[in-house]
PDB file of N, CA and C in Angstrom:
ATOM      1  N   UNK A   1       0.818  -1.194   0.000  1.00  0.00           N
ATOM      2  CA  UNK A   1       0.000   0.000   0.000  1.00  0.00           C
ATOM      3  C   UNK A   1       0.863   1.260   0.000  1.00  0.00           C
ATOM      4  N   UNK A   2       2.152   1.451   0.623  1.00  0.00           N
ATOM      5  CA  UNK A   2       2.847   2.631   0.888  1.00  0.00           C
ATOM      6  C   UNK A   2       3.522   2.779  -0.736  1.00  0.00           C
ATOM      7  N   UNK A   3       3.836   1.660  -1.294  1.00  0.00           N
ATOM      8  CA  UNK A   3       4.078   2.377  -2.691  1.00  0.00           C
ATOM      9  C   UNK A   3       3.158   2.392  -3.501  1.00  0.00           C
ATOM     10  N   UNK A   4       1.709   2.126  -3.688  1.00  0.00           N
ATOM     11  CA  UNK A   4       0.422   2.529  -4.449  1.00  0.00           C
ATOM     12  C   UNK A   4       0.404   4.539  -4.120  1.00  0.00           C
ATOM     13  N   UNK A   5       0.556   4.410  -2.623  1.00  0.00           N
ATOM     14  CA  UNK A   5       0.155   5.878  -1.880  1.00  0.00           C
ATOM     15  C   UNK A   5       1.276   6.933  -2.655  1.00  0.00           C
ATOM     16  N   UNK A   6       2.705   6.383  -2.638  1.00  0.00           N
ATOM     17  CA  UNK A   6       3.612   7.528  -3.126  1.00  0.00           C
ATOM     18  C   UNK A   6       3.924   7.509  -4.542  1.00  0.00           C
ATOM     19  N   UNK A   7       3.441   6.736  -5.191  1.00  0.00           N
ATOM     20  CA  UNK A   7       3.333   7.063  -6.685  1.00  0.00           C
ATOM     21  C   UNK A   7       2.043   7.837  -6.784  1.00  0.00           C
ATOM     22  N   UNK A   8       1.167   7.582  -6.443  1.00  0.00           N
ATOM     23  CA  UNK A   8      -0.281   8.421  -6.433  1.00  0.00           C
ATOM     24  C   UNK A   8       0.119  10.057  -6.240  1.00  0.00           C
ATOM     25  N   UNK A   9       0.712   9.877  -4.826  1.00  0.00           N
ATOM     26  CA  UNK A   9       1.082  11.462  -4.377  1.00  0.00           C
ATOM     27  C   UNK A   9       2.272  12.363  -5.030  1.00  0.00           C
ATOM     28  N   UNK A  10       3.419  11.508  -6.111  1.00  0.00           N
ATOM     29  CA  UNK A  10       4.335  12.094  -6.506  1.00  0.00           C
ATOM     30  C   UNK A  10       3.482  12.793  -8.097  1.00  0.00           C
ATOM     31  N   UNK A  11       2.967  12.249  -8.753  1.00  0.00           N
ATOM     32  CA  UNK A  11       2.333  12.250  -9.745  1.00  0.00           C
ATOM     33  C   UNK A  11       1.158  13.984  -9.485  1.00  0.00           C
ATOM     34  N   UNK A  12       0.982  14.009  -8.228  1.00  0.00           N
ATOM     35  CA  UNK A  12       0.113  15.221  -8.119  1.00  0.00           C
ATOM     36  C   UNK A  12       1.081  16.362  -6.993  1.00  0.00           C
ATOM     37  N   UNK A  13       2.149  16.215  -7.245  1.00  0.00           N
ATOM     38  CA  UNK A  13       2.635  17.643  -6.781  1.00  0.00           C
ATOM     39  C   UNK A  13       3.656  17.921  -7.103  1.00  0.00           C
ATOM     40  N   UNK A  14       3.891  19.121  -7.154  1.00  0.00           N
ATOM     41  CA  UNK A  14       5.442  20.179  -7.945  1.00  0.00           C
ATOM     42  C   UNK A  14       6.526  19.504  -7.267  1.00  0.00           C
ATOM     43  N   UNK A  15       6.517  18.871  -6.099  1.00  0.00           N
ATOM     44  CA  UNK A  15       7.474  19.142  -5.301  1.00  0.00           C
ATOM     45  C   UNK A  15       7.663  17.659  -5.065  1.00  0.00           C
ATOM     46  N   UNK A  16       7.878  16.216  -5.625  1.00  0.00           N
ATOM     47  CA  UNK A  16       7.758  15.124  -5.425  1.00  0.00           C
ATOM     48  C   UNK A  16       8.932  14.513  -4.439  1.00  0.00           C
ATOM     49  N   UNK A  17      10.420  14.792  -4.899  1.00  0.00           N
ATOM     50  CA  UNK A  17      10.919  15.062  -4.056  1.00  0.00           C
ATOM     51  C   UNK A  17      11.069  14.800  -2.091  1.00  0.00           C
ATOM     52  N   UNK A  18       9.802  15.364  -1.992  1.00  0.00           N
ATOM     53  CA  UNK A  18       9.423  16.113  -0.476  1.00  0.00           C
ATOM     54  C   UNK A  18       8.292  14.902  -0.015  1.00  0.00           C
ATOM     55  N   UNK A  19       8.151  14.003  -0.382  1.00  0.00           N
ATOM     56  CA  UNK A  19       6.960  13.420  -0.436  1.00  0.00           C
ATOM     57  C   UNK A  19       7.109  12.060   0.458  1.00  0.00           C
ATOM     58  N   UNK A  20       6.974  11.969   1.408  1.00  0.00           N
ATOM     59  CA  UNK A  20       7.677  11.151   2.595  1.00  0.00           C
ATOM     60  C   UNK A  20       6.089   9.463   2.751  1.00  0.00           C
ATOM     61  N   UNK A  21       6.092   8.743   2.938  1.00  0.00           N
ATOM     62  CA  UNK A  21       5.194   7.748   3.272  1.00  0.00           C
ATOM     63  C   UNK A  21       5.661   6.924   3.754  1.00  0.00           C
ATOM     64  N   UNK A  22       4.755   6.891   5.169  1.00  0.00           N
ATOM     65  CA  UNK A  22       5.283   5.909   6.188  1.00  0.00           C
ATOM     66  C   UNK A  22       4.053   4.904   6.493  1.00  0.00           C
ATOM     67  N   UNK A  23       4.435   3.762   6.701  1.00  0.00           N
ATOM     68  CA  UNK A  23       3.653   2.639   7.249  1.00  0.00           C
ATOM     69  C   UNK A  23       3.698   1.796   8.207  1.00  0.00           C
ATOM     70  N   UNK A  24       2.649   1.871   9.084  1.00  0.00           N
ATOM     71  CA  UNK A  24       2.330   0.940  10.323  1.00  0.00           C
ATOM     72  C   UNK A  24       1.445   0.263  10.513  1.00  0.00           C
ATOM     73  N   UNK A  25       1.572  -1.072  11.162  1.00  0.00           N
ATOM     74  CA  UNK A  25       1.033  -2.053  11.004  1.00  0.00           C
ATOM     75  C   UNK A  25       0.172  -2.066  12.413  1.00  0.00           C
ATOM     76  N   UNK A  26      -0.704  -1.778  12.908  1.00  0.00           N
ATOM     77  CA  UNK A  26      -1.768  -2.390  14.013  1.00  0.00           C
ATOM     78  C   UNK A  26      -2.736  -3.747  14.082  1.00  0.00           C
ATOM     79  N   UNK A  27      -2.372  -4.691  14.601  1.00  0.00           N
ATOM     80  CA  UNK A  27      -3.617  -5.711  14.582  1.00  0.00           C
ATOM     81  C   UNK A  27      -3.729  -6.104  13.141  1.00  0.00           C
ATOM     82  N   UNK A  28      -5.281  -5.610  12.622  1.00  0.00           N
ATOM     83  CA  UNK A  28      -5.982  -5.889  11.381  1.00  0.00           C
ATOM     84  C   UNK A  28      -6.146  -4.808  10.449  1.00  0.00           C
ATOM     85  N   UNK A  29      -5.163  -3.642  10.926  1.00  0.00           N
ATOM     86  CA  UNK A  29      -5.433  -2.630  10.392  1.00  0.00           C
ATOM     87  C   UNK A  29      -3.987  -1.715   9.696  1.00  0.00           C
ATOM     88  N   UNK A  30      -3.472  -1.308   8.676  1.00  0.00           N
ATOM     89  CA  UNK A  30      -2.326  -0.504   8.042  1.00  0.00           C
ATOM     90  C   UNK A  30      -2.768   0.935   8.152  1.00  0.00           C
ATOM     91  N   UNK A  31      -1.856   1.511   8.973  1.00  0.00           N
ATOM     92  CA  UNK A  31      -2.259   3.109   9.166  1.00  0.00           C
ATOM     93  C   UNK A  31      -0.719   3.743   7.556  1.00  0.00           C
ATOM     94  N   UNK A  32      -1.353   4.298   6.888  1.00  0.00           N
ATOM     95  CA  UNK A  32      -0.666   4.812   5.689  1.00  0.00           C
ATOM     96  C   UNK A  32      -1.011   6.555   6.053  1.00  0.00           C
ATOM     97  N   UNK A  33       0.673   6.728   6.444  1.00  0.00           N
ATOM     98  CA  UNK A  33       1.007   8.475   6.824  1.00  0.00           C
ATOM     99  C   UNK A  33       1.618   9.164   5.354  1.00  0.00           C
ATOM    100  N   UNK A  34       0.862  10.525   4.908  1.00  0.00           N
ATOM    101  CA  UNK A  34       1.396  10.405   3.832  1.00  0.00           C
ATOM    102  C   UNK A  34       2.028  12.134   4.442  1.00  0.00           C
ATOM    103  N   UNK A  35       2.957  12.453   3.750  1.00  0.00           N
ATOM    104  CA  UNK A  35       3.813  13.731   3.965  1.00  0.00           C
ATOM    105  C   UNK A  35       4.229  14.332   2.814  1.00  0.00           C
ATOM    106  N   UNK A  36       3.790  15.917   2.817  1.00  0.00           N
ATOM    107  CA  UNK A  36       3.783  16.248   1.169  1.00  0.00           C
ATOM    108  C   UNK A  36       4.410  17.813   1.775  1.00  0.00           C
ATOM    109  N   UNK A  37       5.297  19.064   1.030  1.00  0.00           N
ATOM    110  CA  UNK A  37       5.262  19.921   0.930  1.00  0.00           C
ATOM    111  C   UNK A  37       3.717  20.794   1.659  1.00  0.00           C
ATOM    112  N   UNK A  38       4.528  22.021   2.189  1.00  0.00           N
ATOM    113  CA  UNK A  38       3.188  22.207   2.563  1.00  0.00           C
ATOM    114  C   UNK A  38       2.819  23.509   1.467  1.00  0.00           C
ATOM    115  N   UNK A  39       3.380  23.892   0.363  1.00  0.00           N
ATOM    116  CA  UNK A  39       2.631  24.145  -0.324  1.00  0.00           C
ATOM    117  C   UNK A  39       1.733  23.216  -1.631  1.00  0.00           C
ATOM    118  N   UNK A  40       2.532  21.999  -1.336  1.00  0.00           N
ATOM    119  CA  UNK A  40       1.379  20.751  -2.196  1.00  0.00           C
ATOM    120  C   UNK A  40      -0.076  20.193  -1.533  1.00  0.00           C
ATOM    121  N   UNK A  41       0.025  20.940  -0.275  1.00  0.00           N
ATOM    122  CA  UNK A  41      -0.851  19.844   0.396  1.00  0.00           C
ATOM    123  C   UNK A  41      -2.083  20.256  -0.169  1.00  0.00           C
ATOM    124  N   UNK A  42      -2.434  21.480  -0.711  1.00  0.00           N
ATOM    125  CA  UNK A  42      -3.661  22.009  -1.530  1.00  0.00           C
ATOM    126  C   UNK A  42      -3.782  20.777  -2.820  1.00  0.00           C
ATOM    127  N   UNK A  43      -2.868  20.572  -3.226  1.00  0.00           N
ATOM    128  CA  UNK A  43      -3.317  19.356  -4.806  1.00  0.00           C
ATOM    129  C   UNK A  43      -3.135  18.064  -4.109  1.00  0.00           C
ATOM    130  N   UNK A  44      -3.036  17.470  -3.101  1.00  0.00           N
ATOM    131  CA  UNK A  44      -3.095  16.234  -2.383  1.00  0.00           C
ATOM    132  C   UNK A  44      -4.839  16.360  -1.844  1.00  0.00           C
ATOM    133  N   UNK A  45      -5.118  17.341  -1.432  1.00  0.00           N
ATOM    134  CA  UNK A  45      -6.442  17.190  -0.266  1.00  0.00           C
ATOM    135  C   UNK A  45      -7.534  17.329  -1.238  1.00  0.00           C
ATOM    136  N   UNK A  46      -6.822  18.757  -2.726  1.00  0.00           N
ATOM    137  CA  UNK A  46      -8.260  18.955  -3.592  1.00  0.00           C
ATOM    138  C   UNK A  46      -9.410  19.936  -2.934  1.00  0.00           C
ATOM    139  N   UNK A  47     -10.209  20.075  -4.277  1.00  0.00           N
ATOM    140  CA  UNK A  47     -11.503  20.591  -3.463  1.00  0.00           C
ATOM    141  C   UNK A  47     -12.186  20.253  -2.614  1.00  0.00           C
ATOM    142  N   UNK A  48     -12.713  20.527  -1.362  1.00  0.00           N
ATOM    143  CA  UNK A  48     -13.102  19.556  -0.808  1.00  0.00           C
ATOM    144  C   UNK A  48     -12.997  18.590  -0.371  1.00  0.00           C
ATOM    145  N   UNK A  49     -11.671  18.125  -0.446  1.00  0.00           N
ATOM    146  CA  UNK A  49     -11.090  16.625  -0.269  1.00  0.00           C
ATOM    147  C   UNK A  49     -11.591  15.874  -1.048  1.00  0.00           C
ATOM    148  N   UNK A  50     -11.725  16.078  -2.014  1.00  0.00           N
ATOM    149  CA  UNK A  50     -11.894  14.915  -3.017  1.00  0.00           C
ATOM    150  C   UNK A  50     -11.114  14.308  -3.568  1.00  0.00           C
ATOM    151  N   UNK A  51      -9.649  14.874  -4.152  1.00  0.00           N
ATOM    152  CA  UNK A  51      -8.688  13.655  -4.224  1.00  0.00           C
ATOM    153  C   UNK A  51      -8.201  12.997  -2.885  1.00  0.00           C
ATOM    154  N   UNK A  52      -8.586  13.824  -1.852  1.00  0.00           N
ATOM    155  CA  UNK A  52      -8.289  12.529  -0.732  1.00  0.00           C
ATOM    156  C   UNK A  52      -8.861  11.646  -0.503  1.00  0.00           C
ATOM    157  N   UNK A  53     -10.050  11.793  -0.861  1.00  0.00           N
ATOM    158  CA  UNK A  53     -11.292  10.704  -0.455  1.00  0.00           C
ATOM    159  C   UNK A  53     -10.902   9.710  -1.899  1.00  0.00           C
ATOM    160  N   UNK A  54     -10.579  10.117  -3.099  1.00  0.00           N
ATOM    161  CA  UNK A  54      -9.986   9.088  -4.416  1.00  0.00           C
ATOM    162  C   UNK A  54      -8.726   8.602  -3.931  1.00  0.00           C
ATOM    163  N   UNK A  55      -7.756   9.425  -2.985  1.00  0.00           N
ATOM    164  CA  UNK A  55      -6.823   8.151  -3.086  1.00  0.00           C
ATOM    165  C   UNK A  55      -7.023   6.965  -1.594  1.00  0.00           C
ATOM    166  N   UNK A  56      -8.480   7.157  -0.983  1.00  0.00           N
ATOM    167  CA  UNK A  56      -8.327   7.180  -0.194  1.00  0.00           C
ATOM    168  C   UNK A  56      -9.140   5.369  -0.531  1.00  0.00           C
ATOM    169  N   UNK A  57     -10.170   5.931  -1.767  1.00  0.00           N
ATOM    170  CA  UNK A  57     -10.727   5.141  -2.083  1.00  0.00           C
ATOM    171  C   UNK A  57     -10.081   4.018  -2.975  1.00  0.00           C
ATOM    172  N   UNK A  58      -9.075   4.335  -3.787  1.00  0.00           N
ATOM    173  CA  UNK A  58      -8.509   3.031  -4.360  1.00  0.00           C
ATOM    174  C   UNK A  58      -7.530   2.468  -3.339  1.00  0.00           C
ATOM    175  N   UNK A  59      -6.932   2.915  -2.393  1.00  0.00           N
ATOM    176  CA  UNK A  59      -6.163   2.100  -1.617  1.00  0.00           C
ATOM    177  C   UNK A  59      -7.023   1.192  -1.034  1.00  0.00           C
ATOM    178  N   UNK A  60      -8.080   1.710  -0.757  1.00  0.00           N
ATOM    179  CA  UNK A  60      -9.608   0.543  -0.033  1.00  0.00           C
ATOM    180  C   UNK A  60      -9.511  -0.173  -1.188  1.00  0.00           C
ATOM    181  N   UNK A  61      -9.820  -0.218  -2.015  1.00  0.00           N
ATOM    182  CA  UNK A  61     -10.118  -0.895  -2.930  1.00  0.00           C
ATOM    183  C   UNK A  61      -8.701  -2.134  -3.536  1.00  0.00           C
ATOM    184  N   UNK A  62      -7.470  -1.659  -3.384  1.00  0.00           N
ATOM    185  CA  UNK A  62      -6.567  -2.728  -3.243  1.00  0.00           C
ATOM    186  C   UNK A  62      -6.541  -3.139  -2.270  1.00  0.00           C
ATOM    187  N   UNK A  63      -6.560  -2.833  -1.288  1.00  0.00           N
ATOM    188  CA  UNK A  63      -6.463  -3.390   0.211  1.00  0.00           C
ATOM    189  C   UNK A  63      -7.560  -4.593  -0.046  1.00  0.00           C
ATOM    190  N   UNK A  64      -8.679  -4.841  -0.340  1.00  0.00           N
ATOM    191  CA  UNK A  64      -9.552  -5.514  -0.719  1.00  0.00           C
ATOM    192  C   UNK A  64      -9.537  -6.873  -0.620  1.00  0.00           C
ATOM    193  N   UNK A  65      -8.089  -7.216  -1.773  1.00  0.00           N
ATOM    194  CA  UNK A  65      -7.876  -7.995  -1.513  1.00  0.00           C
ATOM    195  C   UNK A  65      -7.273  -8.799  -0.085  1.00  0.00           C
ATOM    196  N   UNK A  66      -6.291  -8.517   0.932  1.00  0.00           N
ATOM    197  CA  UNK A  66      -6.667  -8.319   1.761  1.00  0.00           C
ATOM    198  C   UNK A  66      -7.396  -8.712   2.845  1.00  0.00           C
ATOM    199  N   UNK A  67      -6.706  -8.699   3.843  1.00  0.00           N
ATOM    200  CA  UNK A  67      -7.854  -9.313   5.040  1.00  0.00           C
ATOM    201  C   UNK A  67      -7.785  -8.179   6.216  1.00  0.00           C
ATOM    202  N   UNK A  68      -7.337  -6.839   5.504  1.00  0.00           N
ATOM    203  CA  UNK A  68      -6.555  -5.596   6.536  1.00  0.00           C
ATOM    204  C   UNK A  68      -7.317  -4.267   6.409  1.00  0.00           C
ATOM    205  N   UNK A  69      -7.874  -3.400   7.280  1.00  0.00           N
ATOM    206  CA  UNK A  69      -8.243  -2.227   6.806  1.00  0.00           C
ATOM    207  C   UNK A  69      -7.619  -1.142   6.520  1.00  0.00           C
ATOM    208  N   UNK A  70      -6.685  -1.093   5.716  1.00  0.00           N
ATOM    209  CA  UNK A  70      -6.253   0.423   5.327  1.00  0.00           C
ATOM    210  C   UNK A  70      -6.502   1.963   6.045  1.00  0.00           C
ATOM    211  N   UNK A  71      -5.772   2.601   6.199  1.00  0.00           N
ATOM    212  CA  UNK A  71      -6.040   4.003   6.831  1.00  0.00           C
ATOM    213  C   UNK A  71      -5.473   5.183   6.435  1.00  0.00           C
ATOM    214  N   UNK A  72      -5.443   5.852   5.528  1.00  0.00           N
ATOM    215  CA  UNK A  72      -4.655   6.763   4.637  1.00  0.00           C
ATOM    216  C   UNK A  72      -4.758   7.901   5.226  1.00  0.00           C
ATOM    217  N   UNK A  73      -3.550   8.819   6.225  1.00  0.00           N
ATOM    218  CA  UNK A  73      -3.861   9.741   7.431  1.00  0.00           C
ATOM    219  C   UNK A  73      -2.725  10.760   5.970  1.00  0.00           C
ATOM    220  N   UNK A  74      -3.560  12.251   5.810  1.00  0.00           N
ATOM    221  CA  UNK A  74      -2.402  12.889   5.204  1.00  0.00           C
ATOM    222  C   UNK A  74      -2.027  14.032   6.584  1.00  0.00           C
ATOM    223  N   UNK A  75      -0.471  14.035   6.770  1.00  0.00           N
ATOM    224  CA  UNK A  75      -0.133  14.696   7.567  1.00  0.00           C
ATOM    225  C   UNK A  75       0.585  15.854   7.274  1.00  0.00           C
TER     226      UNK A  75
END
């Protein structure tokens, strides 16, 4: 999941570079920390959070396969 998350996030900001993703494992659950420039964090979050809620939604959606719940925290 942490390299689905940082190809996703390098692909949408000036500054790719800067683009840090960390992963932890709890129980039944992958907490995915993503770290972007903080003048990218506007094209990571979107209007409204809507590309967050899209990348938030295909990582659910690979995770799928899977027996783990995914958690995509942008920090």
């Amino acid at each position: 999941m942490k390299e689905l998350v940082e190809i996703i996030a390098k692909a949408l900001v000036d500054n790719p570079d800067e683009v840090v993703v960390t992963e932890t494992e709890k129980d039944k659950s992958v907490v995915v920390e993503l770290r972007v420039a903080s003048s990218d964090m506007g094209k990571v979050i979107g209007k409204q959070g809507r590309i967050a809620k899209s990348i938030r939604a295909v990582v659910t959606a690979a995770a799928s396969k899977t027996d783990k719940k995914v958690i995509v925290e942008i920090v």
